[in-house]
C-alpha atoms as a PDB file:
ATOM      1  CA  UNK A   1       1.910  38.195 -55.008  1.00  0.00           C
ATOM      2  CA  UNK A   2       2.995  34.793 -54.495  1.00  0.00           C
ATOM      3  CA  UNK A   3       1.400  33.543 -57.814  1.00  0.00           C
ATOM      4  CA  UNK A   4       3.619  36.160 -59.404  1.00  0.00           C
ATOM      5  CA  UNK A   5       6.501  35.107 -58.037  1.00  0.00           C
ATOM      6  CA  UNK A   6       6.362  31.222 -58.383  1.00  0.00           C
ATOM      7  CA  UNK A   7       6.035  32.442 -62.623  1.00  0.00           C
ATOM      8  CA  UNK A   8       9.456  34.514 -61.965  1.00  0.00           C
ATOM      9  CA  UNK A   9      10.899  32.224 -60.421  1.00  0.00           C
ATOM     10  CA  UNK A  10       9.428  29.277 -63.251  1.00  0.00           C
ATOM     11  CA  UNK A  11      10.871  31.042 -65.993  1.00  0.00           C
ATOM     12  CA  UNK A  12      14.480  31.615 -64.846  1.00  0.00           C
ATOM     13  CA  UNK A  13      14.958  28.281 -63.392  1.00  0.00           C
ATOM     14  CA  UNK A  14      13.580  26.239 -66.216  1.00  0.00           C
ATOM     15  CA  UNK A  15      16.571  27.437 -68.916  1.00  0.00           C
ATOM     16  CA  UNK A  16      18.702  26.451 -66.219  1.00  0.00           C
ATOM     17  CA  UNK A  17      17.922  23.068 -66.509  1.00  0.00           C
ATOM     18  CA  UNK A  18      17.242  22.783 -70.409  1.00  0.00           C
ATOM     19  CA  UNK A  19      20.944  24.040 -71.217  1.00  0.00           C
ATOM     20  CA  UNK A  20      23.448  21.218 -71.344  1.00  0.00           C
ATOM     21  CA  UNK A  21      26.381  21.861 -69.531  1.00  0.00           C
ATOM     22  CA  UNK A  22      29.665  19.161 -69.099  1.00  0.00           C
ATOM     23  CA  UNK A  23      29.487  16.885 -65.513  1.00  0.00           C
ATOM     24  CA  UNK A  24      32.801  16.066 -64.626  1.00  0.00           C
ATOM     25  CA  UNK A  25      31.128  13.028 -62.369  1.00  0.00           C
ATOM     26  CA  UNK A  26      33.346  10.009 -61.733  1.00  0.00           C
ATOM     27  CA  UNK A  27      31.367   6.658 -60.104  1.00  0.00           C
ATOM     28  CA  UNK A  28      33.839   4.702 -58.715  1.00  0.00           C
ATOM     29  CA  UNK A  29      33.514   0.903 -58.124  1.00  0.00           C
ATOM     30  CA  UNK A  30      32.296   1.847 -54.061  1.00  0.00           C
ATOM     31  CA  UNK A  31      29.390   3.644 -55.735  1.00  0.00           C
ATOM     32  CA  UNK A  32      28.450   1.145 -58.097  1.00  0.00           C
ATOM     33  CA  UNK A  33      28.391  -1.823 -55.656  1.00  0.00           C
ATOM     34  CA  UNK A  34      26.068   0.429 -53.320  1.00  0.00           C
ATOM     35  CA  UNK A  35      23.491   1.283 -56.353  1.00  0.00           C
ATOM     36  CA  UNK A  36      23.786  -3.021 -56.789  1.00  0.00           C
ATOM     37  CA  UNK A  37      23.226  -3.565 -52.694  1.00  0.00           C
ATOM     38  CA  UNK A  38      20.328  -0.933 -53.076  1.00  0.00           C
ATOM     39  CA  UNK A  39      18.960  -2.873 -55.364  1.00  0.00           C
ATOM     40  CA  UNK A  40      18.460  -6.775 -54.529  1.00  0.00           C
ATOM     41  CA  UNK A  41      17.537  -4.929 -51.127  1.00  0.00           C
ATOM     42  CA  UNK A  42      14.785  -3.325 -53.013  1.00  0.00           C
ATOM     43  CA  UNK A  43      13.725  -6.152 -54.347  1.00  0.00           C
ATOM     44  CA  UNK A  44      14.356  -8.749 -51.660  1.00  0.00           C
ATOM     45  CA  UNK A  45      12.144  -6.739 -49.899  1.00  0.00           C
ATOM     46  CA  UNK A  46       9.103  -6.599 -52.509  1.00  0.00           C
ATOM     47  CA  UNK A  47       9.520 -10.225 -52.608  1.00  0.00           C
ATOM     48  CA  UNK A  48       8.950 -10.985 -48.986  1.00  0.00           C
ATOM     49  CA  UNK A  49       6.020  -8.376 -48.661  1.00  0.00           C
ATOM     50  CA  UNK A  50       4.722 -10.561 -51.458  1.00  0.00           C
ATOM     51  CA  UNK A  51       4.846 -14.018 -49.282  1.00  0.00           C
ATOM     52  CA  UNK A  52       3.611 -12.624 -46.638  1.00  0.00           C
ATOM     53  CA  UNK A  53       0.838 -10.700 -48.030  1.00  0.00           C
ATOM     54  CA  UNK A  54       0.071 -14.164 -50.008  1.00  0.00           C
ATOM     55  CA  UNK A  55      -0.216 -16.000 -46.798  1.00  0.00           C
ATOM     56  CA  UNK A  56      -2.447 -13.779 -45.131  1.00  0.00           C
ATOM     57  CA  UNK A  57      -5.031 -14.022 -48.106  1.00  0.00           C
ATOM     58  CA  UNK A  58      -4.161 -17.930 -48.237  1.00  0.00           C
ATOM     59  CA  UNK A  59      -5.176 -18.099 -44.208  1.00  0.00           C
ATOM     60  CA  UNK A  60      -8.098 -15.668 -44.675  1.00  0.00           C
ATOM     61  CA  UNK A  61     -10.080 -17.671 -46.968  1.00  0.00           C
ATOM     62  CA  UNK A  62      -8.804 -20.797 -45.358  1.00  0.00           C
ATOM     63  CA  UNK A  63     -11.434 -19.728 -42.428  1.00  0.00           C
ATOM     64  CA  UNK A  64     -14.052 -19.520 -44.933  1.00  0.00           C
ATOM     65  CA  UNK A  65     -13.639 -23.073 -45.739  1.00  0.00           C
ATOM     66  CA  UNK A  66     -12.890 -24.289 -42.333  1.00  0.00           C
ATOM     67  CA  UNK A  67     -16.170 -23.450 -41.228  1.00  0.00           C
ATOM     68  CA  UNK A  68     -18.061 -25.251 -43.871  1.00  0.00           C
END
């Protein structure tokens, strides 16, 4: 039953989606700034999980040698 309805519900929602239709959307400069912020946050982020994950591989085989 549910099978049957997930295919329903597949073919009436898909033209939906495939027929263009106008979107009166407006970013204004607020909006843009945010996507910007979003961004080098993103990225600021990846960066410093990079240095860090770096400098716990750097320290673990820095035992290895250590010991020798």
């Amino acid at each position: 039953m549910s099978k049957n309805i997930f295919k329903y519900s597949f073919i009436f929602f898909i033209p939906i989606f495939l027929l263009p239709q106008q979107a009166f959307a407006y970013l204004d400069p607020g909006t843009g700034s945010m996507i910007i912020q979003t961004l080098i946050a993103v990225f600021g982020s990846i960066g410093y999980a990079g240095i860090l994950f770096r400098k716990k591989i750097k320290s673990f085989f820095e035992r290895f040698r250590k010991t020798k």
